[in-house]
N, C-alpha and C. Protein backbone atom coordinates (compact mmCIF):
# COMPACT_ATOMS: atom_id res chain seq x y z
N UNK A 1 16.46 -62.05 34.32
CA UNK A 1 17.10 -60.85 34.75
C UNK A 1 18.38 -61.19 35.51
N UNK A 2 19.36 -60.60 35.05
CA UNK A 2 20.70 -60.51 35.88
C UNK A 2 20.90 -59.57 37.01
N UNK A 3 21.53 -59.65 37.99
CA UNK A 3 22.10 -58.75 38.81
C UNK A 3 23.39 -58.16 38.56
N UNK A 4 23.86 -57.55 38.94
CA UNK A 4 25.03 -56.74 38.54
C UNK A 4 25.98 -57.03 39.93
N UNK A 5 26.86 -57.15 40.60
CA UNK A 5 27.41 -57.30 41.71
C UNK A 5 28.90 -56.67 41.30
N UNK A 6 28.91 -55.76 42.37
CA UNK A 6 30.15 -55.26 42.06
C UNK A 6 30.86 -55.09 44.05
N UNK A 7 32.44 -55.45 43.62
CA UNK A 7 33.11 -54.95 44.60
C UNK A 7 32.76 -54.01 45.37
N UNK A 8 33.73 -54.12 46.50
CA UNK A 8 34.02 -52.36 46.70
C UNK A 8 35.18 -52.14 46.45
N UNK A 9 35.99 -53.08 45.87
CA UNK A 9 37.10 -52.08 45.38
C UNK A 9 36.59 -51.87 43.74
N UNK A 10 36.06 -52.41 43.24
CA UNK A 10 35.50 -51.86 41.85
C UNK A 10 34.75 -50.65 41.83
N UNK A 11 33.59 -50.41 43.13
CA UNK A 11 32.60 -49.17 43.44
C UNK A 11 33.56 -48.16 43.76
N UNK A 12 35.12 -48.35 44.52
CA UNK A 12 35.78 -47.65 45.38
C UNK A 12 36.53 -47.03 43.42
N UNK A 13 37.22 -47.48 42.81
CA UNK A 13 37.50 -47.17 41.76
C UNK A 13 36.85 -46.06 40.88
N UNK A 14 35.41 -46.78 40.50
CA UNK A 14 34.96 -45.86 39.85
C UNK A 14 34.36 -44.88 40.26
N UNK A 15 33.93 -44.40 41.61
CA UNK A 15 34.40 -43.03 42.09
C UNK A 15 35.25 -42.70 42.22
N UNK A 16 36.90 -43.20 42.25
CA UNK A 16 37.93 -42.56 42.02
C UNK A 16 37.92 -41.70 40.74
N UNK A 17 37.47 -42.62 40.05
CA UNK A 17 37.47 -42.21 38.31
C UNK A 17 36.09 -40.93 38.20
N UNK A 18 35.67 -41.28 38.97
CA UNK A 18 34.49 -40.05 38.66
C UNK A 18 34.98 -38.60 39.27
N UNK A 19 35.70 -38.80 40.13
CA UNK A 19 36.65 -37.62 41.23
C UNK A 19 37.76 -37.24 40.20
N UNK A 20 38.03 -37.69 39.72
CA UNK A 20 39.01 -37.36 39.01
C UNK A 20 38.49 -36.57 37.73
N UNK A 21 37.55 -37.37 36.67
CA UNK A 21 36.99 -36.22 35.85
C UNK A 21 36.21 -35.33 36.43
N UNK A 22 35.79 -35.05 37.47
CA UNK A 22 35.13 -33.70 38.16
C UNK A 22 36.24 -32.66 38.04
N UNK A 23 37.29 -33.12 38.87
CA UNK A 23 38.79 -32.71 39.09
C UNK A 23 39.20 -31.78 37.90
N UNK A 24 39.33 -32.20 36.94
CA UNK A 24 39.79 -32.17 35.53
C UNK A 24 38.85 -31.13 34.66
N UNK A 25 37.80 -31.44 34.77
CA UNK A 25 36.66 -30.56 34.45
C UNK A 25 36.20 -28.97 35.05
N UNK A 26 36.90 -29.46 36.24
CA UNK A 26 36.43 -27.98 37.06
C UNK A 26 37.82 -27.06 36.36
N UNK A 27 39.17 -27.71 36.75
CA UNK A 27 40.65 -27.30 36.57
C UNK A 27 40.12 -26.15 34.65
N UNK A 28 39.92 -27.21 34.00
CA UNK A 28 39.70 -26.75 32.48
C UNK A 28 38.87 -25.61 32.53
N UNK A 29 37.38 -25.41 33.61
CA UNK A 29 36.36 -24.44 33.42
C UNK A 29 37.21 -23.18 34.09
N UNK A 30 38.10 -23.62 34.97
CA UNK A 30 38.56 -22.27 35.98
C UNK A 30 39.84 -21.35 34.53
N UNK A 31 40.50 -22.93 33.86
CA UNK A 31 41.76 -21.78 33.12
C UNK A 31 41.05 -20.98 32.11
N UNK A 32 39.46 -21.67 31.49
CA UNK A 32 38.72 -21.08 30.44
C UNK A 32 38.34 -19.55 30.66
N UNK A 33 37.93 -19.48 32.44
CA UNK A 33 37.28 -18.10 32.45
C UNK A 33 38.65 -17.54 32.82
N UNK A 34 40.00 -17.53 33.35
CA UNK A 34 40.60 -16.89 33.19
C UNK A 34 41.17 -16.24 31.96
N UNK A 35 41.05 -17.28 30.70
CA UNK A 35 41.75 -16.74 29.06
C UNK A 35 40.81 -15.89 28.66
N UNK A 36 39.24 -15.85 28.83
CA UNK A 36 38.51 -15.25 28.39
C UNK A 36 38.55 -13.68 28.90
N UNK A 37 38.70 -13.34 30.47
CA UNK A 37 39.00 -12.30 31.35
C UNK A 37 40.15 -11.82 30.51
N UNK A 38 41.17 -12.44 30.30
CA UNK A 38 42.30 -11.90 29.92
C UNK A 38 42.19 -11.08 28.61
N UNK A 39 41.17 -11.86 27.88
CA UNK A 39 40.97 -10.99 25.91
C UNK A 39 40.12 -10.59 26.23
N UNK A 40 39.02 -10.28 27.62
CA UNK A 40 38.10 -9.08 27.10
C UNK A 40 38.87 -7.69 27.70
N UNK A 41 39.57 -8.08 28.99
CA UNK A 41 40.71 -6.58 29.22
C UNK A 41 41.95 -6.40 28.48
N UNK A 42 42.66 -6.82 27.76
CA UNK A 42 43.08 -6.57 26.18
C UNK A 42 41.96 -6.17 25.12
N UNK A 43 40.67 -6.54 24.95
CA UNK A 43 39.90 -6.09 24.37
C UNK A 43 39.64 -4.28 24.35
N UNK A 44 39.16 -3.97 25.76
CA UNK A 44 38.50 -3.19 26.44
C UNK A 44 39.90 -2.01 25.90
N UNK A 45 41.08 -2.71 26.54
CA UNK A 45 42.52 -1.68 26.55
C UNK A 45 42.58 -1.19 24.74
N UNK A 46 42.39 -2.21 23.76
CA UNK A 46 42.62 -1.73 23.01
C UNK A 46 41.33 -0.35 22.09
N UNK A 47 40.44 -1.25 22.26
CA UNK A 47 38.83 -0.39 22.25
C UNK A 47 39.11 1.13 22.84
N UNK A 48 39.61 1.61 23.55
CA UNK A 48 39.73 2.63 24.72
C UNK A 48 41.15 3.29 23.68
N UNK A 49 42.23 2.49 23.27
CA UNK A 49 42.95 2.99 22.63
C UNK A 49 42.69 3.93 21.00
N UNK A 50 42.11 3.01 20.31
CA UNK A 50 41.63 3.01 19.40
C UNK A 50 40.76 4.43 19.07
N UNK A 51 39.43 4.41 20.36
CA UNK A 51 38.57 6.06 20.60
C UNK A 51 39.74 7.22 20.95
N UNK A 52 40.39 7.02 22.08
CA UNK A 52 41.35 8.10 22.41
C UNK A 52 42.58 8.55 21.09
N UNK A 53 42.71 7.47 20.35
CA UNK A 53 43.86 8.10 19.07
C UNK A 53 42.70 8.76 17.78
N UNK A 54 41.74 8.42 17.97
CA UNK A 54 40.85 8.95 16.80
C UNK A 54 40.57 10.39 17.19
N UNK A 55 39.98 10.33 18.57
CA UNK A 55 39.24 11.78 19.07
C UNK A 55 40.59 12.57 19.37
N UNK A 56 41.97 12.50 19.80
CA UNK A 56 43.25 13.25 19.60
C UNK A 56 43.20 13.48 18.23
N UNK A 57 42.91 12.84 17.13
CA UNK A 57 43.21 13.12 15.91
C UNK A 57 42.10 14.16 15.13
N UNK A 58 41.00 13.69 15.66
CA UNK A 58 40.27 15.10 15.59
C UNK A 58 40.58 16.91 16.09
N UNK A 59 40.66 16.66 17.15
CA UNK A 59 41.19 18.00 18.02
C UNK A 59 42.20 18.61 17.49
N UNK A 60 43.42 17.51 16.91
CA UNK A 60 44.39 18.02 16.07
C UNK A 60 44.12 18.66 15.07
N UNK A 61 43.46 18.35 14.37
CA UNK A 61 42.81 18.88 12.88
C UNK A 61 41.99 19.73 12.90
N UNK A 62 41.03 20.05 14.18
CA UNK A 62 40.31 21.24 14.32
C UNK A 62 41.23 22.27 14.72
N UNK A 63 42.20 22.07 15.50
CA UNK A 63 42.98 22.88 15.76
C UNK A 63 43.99 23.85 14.80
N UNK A 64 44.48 22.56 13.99
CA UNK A 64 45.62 23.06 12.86
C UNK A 64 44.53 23.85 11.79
N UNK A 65 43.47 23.81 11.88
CA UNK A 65 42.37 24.30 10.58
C UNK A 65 42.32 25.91 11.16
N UNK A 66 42.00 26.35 12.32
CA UNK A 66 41.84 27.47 13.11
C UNK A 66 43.47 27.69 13.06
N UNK A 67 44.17 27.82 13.48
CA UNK A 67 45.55 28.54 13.95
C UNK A 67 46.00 28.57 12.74
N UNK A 68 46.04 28.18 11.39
CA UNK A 68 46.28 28.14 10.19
C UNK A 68 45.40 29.14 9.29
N UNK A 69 44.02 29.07 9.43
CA UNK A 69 43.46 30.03 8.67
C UNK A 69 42.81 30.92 9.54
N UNK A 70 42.43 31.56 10.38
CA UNK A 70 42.11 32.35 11.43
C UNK A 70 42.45 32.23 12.64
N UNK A 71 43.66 32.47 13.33
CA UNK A 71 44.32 32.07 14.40
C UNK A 71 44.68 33.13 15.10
N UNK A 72 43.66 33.99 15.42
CA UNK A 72 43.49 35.10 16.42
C UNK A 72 42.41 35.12 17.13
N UNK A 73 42.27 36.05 18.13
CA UNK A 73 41.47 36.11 19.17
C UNK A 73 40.19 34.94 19.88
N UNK A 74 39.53 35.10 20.02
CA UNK A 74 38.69 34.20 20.82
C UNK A 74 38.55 32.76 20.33
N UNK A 75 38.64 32.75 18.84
CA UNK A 75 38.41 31.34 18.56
C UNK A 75 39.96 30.67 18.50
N UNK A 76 40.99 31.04 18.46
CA UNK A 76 41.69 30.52 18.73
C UNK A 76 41.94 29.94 20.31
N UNK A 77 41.30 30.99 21.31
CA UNK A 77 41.45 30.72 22.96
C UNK A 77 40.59 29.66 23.11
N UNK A 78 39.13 29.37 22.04
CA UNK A 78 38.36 28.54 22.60
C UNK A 78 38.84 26.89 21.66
N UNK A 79 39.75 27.29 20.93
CA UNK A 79 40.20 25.75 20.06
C UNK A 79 41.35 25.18 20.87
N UNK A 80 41.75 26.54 21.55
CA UNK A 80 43.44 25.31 22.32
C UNK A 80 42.93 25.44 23.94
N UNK A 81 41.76 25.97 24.39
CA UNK A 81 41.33 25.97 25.83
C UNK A 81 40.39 24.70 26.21
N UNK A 82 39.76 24.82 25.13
CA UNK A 82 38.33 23.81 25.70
C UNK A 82 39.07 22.54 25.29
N UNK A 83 39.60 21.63 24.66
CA UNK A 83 40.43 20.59 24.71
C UNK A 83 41.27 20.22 25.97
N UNK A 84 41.72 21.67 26.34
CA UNK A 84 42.76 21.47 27.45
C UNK A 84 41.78 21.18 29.06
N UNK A 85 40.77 21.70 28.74
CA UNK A 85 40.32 21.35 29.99
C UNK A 85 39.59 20.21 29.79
N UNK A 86 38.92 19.55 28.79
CA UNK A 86 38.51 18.24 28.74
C UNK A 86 40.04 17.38 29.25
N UNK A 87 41.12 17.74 28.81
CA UNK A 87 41.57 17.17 28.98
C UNK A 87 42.60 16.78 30.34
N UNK A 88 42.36 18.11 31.06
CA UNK A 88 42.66 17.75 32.54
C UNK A 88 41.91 17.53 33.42
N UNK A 89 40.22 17.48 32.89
CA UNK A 89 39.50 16.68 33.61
C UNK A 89 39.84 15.28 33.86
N UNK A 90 40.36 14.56 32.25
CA UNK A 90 40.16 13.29 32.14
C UNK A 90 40.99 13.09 32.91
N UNK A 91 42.35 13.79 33.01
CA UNK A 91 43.63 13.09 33.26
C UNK A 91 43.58 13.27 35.35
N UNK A 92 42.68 14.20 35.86
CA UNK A 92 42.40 14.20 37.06
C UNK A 92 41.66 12.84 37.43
N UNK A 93 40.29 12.93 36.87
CA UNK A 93 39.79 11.35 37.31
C UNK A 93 40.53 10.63 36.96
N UNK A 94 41.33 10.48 35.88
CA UNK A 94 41.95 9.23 36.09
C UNK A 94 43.02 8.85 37.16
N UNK A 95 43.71 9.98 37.72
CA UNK A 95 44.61 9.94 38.59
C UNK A 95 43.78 10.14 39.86
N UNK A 96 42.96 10.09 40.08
CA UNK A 96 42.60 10.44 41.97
C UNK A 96 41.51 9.41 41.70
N UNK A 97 40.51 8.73 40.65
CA UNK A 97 39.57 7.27 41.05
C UNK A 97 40.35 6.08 39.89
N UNK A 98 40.67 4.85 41.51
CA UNK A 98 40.79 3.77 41.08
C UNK A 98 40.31 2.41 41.11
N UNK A 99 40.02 1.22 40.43
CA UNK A 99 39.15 0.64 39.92
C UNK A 99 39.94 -0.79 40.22
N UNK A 100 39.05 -1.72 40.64
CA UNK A 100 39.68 -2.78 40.89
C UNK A 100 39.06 -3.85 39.85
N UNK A 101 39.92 -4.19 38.75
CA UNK A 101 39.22 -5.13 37.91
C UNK A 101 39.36 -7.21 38.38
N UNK A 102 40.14 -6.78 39.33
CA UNK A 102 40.37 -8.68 39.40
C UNK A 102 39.64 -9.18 40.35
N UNK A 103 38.96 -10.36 39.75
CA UNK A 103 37.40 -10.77 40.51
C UNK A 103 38.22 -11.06 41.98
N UNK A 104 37.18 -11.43 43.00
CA UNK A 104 37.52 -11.35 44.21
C UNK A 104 37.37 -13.38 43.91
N UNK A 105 38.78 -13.66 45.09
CA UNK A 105 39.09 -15.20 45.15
C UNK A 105 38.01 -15.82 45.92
N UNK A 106 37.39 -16.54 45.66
CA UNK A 106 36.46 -17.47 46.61
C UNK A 106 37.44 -18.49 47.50
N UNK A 107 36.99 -18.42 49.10
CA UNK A 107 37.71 -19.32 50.03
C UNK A 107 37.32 -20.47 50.14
């Protein structure tokens, strides 16, 4: 059986070298979860885009179907009313609650 004998500037080294790929490893895991954060809120933004131009495109078409072929009295008040107030609901919450999406920094 052999022994192994090592410095301390050889022991002092290769924990340098081990500090260093820790170093390197952590650096790579921190930019990973930031790229990932970044394409799931581009994700989320476009997802959110995508529902809101479809369901406008509905409302449009229920609308133009009514004011085009029966576009008097009540059902016309309830095709251009009830949209309008869904839609200053939305546009109230969205303007008076706000949302903090960026994780909190660890000290």
């Amino acid at each position: 059986m052999t022994t192994i004998s090592l410095s301390a500037v050889e022991i002092m080294a290769g924990l340098g070298v081990l500090l260093v790929l820790f170093v390197v490893w952590r650096a790579g895991s921190r930019r990973a979860k930031a790229v990932a954060e970044a394409a799931r809120s581009g994700a989320r933004f476009m997802s959110l885009a995508g529902r809101v131009l479809f369901t406008a495109g509905l409302i449009v078409a229920a609308q133009w179907l009514v004011i085009t072929q029966a576009g008097t009295g009540w059902l016309l008040l309830a095709v251009l009313g009830v949209p309008a107030l869904f839609a200053s609901y939305t546009l109230t919450r969205a303007l008076t609650v706000t949302t903090q999406d960026m994780p909190r920094r660890r000290r």
